[in-house]
C-alpha atoms as a PDB file:
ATOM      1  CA  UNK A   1       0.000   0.000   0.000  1.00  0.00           C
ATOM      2  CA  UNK A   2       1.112   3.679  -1.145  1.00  0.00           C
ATOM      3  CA  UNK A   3       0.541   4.410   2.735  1.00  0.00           C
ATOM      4  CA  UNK A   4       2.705   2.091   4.285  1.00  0.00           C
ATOM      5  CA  UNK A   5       5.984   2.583   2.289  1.00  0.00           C
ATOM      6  CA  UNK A   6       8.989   4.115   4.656  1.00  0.00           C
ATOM      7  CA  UNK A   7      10.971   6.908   3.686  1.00  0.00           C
ATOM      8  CA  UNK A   8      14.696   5.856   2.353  1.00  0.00           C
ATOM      9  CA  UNK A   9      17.065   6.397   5.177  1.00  0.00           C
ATOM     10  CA  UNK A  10      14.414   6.807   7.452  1.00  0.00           C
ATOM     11  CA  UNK A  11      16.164   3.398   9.274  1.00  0.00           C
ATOM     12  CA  UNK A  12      19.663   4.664   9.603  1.00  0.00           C
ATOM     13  CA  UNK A  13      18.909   7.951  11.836  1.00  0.00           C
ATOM     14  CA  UNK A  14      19.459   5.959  15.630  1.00  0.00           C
ATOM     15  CA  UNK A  15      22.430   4.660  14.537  1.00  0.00           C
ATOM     16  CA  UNK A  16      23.300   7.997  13.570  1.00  0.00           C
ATOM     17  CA  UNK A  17      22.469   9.627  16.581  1.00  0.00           C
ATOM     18  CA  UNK A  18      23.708   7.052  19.157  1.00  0.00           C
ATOM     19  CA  UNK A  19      27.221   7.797  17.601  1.00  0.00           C
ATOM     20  CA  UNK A  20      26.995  11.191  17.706  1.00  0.00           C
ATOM     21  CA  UNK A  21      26.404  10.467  21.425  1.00  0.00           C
ATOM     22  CA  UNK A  22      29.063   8.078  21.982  1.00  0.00           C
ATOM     23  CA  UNK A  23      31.978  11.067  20.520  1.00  0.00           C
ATOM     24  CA  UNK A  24      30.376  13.523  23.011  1.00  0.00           C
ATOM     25  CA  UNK A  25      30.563  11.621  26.279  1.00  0.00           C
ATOM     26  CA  UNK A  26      33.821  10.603  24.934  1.00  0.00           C
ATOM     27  CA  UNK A  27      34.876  14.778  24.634  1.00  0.00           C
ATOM     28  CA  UNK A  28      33.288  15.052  28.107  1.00  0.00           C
ATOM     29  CA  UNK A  29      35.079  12.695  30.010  1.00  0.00           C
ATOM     30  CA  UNK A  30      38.503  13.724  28.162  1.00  0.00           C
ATOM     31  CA  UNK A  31      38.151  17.179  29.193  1.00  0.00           C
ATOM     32  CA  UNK A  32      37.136  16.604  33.362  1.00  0.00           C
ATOM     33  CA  UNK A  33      40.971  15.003  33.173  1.00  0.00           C
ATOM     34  CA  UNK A  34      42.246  18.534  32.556  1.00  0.00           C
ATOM     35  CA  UNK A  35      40.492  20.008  35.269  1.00  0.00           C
ATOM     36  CA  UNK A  36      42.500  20.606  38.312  1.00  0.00           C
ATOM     37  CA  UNK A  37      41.165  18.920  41.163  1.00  0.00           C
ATOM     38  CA  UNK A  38      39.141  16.091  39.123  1.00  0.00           C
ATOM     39  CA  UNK A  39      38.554  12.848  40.047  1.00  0.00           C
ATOM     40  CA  UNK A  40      39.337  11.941  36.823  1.00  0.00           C
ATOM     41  CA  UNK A  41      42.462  13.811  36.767  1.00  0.00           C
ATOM     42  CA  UNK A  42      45.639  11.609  36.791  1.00  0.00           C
ATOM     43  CA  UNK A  43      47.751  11.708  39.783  1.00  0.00           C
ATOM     44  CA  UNK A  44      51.515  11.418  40.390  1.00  0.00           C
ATOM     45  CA  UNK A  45      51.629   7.339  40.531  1.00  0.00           C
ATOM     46  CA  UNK A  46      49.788   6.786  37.701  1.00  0.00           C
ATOM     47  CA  UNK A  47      51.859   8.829  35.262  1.00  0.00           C
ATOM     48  CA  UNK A  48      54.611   6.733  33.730  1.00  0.00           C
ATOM     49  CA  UNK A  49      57.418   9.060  34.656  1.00  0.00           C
ATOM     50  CA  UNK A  50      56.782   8.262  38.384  1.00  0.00           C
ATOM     51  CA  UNK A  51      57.832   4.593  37.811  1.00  0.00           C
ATOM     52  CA  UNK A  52      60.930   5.732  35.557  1.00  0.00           C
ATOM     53  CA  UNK A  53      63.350   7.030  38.502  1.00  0.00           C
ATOM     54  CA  UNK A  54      63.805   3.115  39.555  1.00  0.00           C
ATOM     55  CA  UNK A  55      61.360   2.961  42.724  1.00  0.00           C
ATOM     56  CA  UNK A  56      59.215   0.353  42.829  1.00  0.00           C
ATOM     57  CA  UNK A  57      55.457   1.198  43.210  1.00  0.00           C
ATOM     58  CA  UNK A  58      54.524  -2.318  44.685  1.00  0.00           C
ATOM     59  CA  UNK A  59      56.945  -1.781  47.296  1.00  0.00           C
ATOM     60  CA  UNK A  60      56.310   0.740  50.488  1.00  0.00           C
ATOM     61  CA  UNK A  61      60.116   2.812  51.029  1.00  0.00           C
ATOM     62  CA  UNK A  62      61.775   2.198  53.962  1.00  0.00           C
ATOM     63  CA  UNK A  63      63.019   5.011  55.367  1.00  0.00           C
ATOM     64  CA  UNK A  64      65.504   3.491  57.532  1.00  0.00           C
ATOM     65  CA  UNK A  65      66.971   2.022  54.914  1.00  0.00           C
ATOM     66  CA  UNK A  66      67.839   5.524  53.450  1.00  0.00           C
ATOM     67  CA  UNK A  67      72.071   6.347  53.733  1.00  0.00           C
ATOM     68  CA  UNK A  68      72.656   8.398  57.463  1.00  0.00           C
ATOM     69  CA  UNK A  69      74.424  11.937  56.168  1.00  0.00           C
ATOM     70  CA  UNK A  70      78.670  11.481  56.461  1.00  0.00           C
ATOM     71  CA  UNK A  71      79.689  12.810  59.771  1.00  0.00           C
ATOM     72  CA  UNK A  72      81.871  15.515  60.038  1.00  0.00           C
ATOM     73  CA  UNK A  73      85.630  14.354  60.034  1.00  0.00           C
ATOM     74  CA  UNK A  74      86.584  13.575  64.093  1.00  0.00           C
ATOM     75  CA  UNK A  75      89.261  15.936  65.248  1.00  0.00           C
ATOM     76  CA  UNK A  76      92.718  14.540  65.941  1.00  0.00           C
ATOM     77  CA  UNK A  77      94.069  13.744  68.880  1.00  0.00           C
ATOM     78  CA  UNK A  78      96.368  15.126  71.145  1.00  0.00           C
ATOM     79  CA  UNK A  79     100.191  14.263  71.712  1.00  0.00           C
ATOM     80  CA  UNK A  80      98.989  13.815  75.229  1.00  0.00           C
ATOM     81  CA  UNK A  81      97.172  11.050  76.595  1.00  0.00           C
ATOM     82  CA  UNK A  82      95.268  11.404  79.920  1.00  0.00           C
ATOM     83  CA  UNK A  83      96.610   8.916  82.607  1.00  0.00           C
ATOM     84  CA  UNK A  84      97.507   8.638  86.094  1.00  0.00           C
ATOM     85  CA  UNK A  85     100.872   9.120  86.974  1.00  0.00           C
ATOM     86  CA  UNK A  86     103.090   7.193  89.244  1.00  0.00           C
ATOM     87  CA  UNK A  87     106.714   8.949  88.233  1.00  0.00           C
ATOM     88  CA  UNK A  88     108.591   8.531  91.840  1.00  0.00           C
ATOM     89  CA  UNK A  89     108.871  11.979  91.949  1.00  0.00           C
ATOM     90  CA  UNK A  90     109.364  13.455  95.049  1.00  0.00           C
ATOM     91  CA  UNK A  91     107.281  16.187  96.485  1.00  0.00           C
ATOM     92  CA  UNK A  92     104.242  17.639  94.511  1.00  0.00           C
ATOM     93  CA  UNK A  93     103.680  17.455  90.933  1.00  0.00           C
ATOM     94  CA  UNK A  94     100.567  18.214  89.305  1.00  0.00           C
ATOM     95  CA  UNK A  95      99.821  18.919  85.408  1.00  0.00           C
ATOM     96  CA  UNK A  96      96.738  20.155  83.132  1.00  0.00           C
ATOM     97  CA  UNK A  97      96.594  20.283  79.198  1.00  0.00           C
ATOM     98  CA  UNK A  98      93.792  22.241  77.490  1.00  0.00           C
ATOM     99  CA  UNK A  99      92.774  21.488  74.127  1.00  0.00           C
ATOM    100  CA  UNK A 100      92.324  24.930  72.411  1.00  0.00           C
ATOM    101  CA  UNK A 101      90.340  23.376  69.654  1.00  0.00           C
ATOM    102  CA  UNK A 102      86.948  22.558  71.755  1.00  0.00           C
ATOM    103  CA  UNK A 103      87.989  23.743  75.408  1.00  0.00           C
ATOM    104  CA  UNK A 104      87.909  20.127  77.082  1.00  0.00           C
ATOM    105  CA  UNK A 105      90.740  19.985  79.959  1.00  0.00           C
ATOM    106  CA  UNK A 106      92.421  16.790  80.755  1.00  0.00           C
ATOM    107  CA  UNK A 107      94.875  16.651  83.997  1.00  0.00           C
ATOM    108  CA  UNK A 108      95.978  15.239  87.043  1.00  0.00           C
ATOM    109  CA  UNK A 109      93.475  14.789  90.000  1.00  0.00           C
ATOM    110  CA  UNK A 110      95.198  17.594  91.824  1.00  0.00           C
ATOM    111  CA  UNK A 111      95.415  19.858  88.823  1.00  0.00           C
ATOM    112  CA  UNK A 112      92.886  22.455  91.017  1.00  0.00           C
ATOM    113  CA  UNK A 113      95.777  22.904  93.796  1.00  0.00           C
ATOM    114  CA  UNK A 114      97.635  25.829  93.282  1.00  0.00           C
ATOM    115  CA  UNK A 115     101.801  26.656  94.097  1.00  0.00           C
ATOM    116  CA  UNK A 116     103.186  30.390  93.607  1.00  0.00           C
ATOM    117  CA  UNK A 117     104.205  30.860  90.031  1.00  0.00           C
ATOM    118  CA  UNK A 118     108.045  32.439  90.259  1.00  0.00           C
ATOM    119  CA  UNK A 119     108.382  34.539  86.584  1.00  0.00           C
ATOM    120  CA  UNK A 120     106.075  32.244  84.765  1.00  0.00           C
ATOM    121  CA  UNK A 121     103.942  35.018  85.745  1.00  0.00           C
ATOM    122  CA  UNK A 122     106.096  37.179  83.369  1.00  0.00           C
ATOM    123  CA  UNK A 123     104.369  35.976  80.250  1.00  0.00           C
ATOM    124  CA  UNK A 124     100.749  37.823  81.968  1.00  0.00           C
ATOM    125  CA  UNK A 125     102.360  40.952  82.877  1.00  0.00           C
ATOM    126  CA  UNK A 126     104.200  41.532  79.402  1.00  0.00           C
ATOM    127  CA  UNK A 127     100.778  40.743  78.070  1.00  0.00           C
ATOM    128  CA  UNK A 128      98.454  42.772  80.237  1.00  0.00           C
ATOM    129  CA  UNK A 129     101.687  46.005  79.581  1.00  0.00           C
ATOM    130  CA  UNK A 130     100.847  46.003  75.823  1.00  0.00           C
ATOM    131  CA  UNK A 131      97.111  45.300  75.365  1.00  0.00           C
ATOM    132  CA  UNK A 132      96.631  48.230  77.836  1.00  0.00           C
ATOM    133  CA  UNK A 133      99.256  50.697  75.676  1.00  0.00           C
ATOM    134  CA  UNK A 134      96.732  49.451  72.724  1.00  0.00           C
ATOM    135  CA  UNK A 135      93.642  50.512  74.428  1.00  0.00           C
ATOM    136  CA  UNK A 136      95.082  53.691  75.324  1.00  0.00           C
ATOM    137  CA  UNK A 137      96.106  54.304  71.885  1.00  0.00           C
ATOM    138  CA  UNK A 138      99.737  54.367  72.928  1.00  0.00           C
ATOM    139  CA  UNK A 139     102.270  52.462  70.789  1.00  0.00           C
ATOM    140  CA  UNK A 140     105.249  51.211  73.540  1.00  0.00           C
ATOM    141  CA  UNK A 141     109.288  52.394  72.731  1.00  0.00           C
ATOM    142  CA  UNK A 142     111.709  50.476  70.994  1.00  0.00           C
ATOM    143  CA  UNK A 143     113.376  50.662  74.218  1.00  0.00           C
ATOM    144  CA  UNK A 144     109.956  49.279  76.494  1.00  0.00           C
ATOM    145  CA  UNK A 145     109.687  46.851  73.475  1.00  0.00           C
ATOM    146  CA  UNK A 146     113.217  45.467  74.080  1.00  0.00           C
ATOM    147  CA  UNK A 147     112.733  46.034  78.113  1.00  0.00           C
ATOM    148  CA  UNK A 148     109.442  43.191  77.406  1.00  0.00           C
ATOM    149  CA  UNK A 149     112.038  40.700  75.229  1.00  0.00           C
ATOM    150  CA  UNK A 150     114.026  40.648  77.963  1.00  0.00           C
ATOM    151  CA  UNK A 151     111.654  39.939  80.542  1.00  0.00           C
ATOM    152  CA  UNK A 152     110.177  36.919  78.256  1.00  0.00           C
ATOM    153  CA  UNK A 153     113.467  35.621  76.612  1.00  0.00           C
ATOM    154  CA  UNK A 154     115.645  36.278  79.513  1.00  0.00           C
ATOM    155  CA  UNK A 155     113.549  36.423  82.871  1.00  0.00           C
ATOM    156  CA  UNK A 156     115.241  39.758  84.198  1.00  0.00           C
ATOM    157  CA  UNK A 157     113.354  40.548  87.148  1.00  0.00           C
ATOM    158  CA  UNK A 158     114.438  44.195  87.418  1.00  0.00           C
ATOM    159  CA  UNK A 159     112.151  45.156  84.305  1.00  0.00           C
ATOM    160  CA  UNK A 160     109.759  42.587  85.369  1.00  0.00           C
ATOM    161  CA  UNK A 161     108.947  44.335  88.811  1.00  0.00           C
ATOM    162  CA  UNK A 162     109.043  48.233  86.408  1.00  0.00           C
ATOM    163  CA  UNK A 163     106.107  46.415  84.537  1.00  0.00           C
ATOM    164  CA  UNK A 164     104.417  45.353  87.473  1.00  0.00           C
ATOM    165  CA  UNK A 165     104.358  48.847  88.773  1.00  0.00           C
ATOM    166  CA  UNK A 166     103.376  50.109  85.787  1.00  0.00           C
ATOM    167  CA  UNK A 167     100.351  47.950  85.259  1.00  0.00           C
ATOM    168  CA  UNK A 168      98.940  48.173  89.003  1.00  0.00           C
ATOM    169  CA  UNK A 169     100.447  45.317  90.950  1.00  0.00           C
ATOM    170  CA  UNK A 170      97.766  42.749  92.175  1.00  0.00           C
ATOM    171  CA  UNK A 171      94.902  45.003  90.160  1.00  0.00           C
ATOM    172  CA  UNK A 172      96.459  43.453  87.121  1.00  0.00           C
ATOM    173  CA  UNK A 173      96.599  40.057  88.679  1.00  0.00           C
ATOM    174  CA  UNK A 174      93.047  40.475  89.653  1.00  0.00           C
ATOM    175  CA  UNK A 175      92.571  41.327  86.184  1.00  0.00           C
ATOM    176  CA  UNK A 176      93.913  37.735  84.455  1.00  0.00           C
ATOM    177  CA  UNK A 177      91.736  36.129  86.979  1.00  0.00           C
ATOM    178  CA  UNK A 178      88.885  38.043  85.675  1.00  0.00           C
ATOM    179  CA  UNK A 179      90.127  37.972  81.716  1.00  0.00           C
ATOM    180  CA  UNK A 180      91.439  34.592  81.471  1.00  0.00           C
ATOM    181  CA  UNK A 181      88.282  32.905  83.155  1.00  0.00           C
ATOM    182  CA  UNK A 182      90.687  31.258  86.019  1.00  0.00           C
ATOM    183  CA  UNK A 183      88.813  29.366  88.962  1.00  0.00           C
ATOM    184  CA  UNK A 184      91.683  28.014  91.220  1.00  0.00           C
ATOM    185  CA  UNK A 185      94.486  30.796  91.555  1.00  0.00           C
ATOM    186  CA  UNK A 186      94.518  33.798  93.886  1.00  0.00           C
ATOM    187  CA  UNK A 187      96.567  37.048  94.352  1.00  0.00           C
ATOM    188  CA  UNK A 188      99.709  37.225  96.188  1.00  0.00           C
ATOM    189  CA  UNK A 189      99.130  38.208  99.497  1.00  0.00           C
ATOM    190  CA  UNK A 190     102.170  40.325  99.650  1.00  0.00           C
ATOM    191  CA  UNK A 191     101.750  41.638  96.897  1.00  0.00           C
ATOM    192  CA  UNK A 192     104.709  40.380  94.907  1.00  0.00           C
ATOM    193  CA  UNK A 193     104.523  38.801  91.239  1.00  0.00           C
ATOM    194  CA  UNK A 194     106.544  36.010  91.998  1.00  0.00           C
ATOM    195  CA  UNK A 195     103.745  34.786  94.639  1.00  0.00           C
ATOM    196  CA  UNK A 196     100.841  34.557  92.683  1.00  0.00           C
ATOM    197  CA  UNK A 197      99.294  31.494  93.074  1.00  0.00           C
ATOM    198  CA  UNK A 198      98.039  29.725  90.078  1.00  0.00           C
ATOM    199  CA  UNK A 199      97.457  26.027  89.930  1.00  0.00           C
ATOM    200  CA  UNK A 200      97.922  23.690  86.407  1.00  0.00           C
ATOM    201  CA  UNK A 201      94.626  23.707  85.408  1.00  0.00           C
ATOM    202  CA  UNK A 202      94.536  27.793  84.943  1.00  0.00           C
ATOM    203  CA  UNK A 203      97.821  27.808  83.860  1.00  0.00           C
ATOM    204  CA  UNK A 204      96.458  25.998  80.917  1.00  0.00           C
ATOM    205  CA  UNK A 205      93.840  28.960  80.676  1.00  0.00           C
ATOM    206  CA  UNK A 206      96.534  31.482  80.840  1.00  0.00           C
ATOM    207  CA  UNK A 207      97.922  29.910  77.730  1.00  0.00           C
ATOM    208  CA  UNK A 208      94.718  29.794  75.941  1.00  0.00           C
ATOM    209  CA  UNK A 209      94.121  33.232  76.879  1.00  0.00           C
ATOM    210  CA  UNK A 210      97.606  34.593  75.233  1.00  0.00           C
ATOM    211  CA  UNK A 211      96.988  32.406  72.643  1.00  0.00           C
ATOM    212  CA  UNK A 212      93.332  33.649  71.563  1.00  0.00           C
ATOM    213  CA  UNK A 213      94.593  37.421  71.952  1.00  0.00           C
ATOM    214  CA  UNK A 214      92.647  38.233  75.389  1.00  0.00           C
ATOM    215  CA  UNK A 215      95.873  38.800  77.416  1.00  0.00           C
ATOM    216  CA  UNK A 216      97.376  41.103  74.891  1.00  0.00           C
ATOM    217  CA  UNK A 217      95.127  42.060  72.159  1.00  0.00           C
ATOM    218  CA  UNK A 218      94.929  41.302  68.810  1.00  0.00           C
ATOM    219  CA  UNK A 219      97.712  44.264  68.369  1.00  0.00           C
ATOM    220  CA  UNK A 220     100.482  42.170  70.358  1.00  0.00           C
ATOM    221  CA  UNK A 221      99.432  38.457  70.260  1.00  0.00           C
ATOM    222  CA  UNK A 222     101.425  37.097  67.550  1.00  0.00           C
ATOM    223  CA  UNK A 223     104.596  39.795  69.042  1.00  0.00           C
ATOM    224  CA  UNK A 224     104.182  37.899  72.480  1.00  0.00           C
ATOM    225  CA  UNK A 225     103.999  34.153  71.226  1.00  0.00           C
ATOM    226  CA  UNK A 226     107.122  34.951  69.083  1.00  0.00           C
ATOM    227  CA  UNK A 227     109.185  36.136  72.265  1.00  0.00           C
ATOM    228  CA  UNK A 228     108.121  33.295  74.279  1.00  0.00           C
ATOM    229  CA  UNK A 229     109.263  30.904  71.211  1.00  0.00           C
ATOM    230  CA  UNK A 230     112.583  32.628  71.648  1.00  0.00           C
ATOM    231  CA  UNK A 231     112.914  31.920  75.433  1.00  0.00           C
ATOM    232  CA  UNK A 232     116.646  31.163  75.834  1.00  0.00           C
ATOM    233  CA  UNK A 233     119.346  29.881  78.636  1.00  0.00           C
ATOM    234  CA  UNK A 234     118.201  29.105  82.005  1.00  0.00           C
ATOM    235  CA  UNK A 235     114.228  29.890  81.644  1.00  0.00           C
ATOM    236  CA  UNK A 236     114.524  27.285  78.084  1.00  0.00           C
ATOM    237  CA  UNK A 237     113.725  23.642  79.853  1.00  0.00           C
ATOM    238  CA  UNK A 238     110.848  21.366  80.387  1.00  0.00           C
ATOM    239  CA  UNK A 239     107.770  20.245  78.582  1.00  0.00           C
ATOM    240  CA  UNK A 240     108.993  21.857  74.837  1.00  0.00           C
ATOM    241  CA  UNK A 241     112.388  19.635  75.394  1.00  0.00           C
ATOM    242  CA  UNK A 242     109.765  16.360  75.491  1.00  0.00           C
ATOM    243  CA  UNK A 243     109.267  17.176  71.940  1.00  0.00           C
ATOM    244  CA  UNK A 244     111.544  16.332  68.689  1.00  0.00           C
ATOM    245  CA  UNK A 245     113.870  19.554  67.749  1.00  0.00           C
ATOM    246  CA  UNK A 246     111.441  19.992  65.132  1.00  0.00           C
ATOM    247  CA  UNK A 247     108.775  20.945  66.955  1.00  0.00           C
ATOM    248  CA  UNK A 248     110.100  22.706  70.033  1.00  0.00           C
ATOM    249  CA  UNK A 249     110.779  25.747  67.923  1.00  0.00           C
ATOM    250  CA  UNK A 250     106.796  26.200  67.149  1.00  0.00           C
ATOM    251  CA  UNK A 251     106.036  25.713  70.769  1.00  0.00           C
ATOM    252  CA  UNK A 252     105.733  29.158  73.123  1.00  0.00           C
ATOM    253  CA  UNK A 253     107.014  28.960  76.922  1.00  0.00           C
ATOM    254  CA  UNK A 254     107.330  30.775  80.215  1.00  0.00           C
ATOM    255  CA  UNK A 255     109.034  29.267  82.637  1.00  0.00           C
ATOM    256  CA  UNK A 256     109.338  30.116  86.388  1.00  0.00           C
ATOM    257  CA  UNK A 257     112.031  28.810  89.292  1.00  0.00           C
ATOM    258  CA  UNK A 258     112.737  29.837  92.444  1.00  0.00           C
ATOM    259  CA  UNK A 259     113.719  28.500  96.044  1.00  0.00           C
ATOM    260  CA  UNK A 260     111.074  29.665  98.742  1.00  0.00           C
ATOM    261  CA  UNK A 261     113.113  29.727 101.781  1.00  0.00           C
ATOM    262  CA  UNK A 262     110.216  30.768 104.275  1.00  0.00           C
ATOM    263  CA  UNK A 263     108.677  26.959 102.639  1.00  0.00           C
ATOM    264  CA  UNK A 264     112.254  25.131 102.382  1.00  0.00           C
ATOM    265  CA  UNK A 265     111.039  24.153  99.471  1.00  0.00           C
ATOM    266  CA  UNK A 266     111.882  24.640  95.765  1.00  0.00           C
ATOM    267  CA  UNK A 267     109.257  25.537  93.039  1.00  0.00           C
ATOM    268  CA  UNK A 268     109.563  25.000  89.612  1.00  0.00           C
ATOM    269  CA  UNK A 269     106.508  25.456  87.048  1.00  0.00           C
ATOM    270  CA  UNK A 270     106.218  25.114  83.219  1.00  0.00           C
ATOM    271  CA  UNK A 271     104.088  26.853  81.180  1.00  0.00           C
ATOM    272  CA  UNK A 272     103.449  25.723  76.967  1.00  0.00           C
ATOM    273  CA  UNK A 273     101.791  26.392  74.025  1.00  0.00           C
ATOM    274  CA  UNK A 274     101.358  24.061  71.102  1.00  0.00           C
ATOM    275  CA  UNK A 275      99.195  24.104  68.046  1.00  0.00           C
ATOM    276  CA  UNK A 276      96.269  22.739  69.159  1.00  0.00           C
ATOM    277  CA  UNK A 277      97.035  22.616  72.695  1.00  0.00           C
ATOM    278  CA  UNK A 278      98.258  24.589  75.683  1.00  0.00           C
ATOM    279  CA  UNK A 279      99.920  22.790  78.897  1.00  0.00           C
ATOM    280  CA  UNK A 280     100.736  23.313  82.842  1.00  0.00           C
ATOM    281  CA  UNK A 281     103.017  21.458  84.724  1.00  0.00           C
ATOM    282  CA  UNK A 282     104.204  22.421  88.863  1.00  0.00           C
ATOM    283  CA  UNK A 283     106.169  20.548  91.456  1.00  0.00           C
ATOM    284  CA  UNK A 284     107.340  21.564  94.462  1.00  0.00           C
ATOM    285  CA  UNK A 285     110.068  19.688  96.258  1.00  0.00           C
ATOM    286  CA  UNK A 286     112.428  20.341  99.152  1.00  0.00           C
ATOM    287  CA  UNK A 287     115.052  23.045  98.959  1.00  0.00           C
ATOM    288  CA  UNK A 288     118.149  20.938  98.994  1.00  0.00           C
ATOM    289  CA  UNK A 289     117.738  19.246  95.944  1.00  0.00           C
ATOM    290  CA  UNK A 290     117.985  22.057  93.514  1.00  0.00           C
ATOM    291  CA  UNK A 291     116.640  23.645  90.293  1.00  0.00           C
ATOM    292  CA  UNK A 292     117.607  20.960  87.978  1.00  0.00           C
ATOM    293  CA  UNK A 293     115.595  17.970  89.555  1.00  0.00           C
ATOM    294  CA  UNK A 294     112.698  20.380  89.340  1.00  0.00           C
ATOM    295  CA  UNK A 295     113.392  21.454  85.458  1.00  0.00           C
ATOM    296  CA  UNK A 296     114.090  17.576  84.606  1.00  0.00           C
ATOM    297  CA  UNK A 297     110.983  16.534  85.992  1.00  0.00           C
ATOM    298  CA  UNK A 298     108.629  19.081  83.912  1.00  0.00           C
ATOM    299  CA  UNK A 299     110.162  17.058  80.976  1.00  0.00           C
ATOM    300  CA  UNK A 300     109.910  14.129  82.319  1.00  0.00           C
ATOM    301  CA  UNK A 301     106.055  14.589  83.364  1.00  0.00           C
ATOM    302  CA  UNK A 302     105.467  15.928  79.598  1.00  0.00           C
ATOM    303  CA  UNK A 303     107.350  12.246  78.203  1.00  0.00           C
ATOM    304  CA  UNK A 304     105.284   9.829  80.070  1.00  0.00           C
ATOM    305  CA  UNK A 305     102.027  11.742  78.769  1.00  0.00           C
ATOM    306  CA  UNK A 306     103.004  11.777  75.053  1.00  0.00           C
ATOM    307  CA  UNK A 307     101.210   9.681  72.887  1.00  0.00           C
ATOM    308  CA  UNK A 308     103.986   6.983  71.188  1.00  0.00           C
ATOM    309  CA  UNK A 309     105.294   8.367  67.824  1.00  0.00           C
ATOM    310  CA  UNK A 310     103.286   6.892  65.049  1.00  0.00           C
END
């Protein structure tokens, strides 16, 4: 029947339509993966570059497993090694090293007592002379210049008593205590230089403190350190002589000796500075037996705490 008859293509247009469809869904879902914050937006893991760095994504990390950071290179020892002493030495002996490098103090279990100092004491009074003429903007002689070699290289007491004077007595004493951060040593009670009492464990911190430029300033530090590696004759004995030739010339000393009547006794201290360390050594002994046993044992006290030669 005419009425009946379908239209060509009339069939076709669902199929037509249902693709049509299919390509916009398709645009749809292709463009929420852009969108920040999607669902549908691919993350981190599932990107293939994530798995391209050589972790495994079926494996959790384990973060102890992950390599500690190097630790900073250890600091090397020094030529002394802390030990009891049994030298058969008689009288006292007592001895203190500092290492300048981190502050620690090693020493004998008496290195708190204290014994009067003789012209080790020289080294602080030079010092506290010229960082004083610094502050006060004064530049000393040639002639108070060679007045302080002699005092350091030499020991002359004559120019070591004009310094005193000149720098107050015990106020400058009272000043190293203060400066130098000492705990153990006290002010002569008479007044003198040569009785200051300091013990080995702040006559390790008087080296430091001549060492770091407190005692005489950045002006006159290195000045100072070079006169005291120049000590010569008498005052030139004990703990540098433990050490090869070599070395001995690169270590500053002050050295003080003297025979205390009013005591009997004799007392004979050592003061040193190394490289990386700075040293105090005292005995005291009786009177009879002379300077030399007390000068030997300073060196001897220094050998038995080296470290053996490697």
């Amino acid at each position: 029947m005419a009425g009946s008859r379908r239209r060509p293509g009339s069939d076709r247009r669902p199929l037509l339509y249902s693709a049509v469809a299919v390509i916009l869904v398709g645009l749809v879902l292709v463009s929420l993966r852009l969108v920040p914050g999607s669902p549908l937006r691919p993350t981190a893991a599932s990107h293939p570059a994530a798995t391209s760095a050589g972790r495994s994504t079926g494996t959790p990390t384990d973060r102890n497993a992950r390599p500690e950071p190097s630790p900073s290179p250890s600091l090397a020892p020094l030529p002394f090694e802390a030990k009891n002493l049994d030298l058969n030495i008689k009288g006292w002996y007592a001895w203190s090293v500092l290492d300048k490098r981190t502050g620690e103090i090693i020493g004998s279990k008496n290195m708190a007592e204290t014994s009067t100092t003789a012209s080790m004491i020289k080294s602080w009074i030079v010092a506290d002379y010229l960082r004083r003429a610094a502050d006060a903007g004064q530049t000393p002689s040639d002639a108070k210049l060679a007045d302080a070699t002699k005092i350091i290289r030499d020991s002359d007491n004559t120019r070591a008593e004009q310094f005193y004077n000149g720098v107050g007595r015990s106020a400058s004493i009272k000043r190293l205590i203060e400066m130098c951060d000492l705990t153990d040593s006290k002010v002569a009670t008479d007044g003198g230089w040569s009785r200051t009492e300091l013990s080995p464990r702040d006559t390790a911190r008087l080296g430091r403190c001549i060492d770091d430029g407190r005692a005489a300033g950045p002006k006159w530090t290195k000045w100072l350190l070079n006169e005291m590696r120049l000590v010569r004759g008498a005052g030139d004995f004990g703990i540098r002589k433990a050490f090869p030739t070599t070395v001995r010339k690169t270590i500053a000393i002050k050295n003080g000796w003297i025979d205390r009547t009013k005591e009997q006794e004799m007392h004979v201290n050592c003061l040193a500075i190394g490289d990386t360390w700075t040293m105090g050594v005292m005995v005291r002994y009786p009177i009879d037996m002379g300077y030399d046993y007390g000068m030997q044992n300073c060196e001897k006290i220094t050998e038995a705490l080296l470290r053996p030669a490697t």
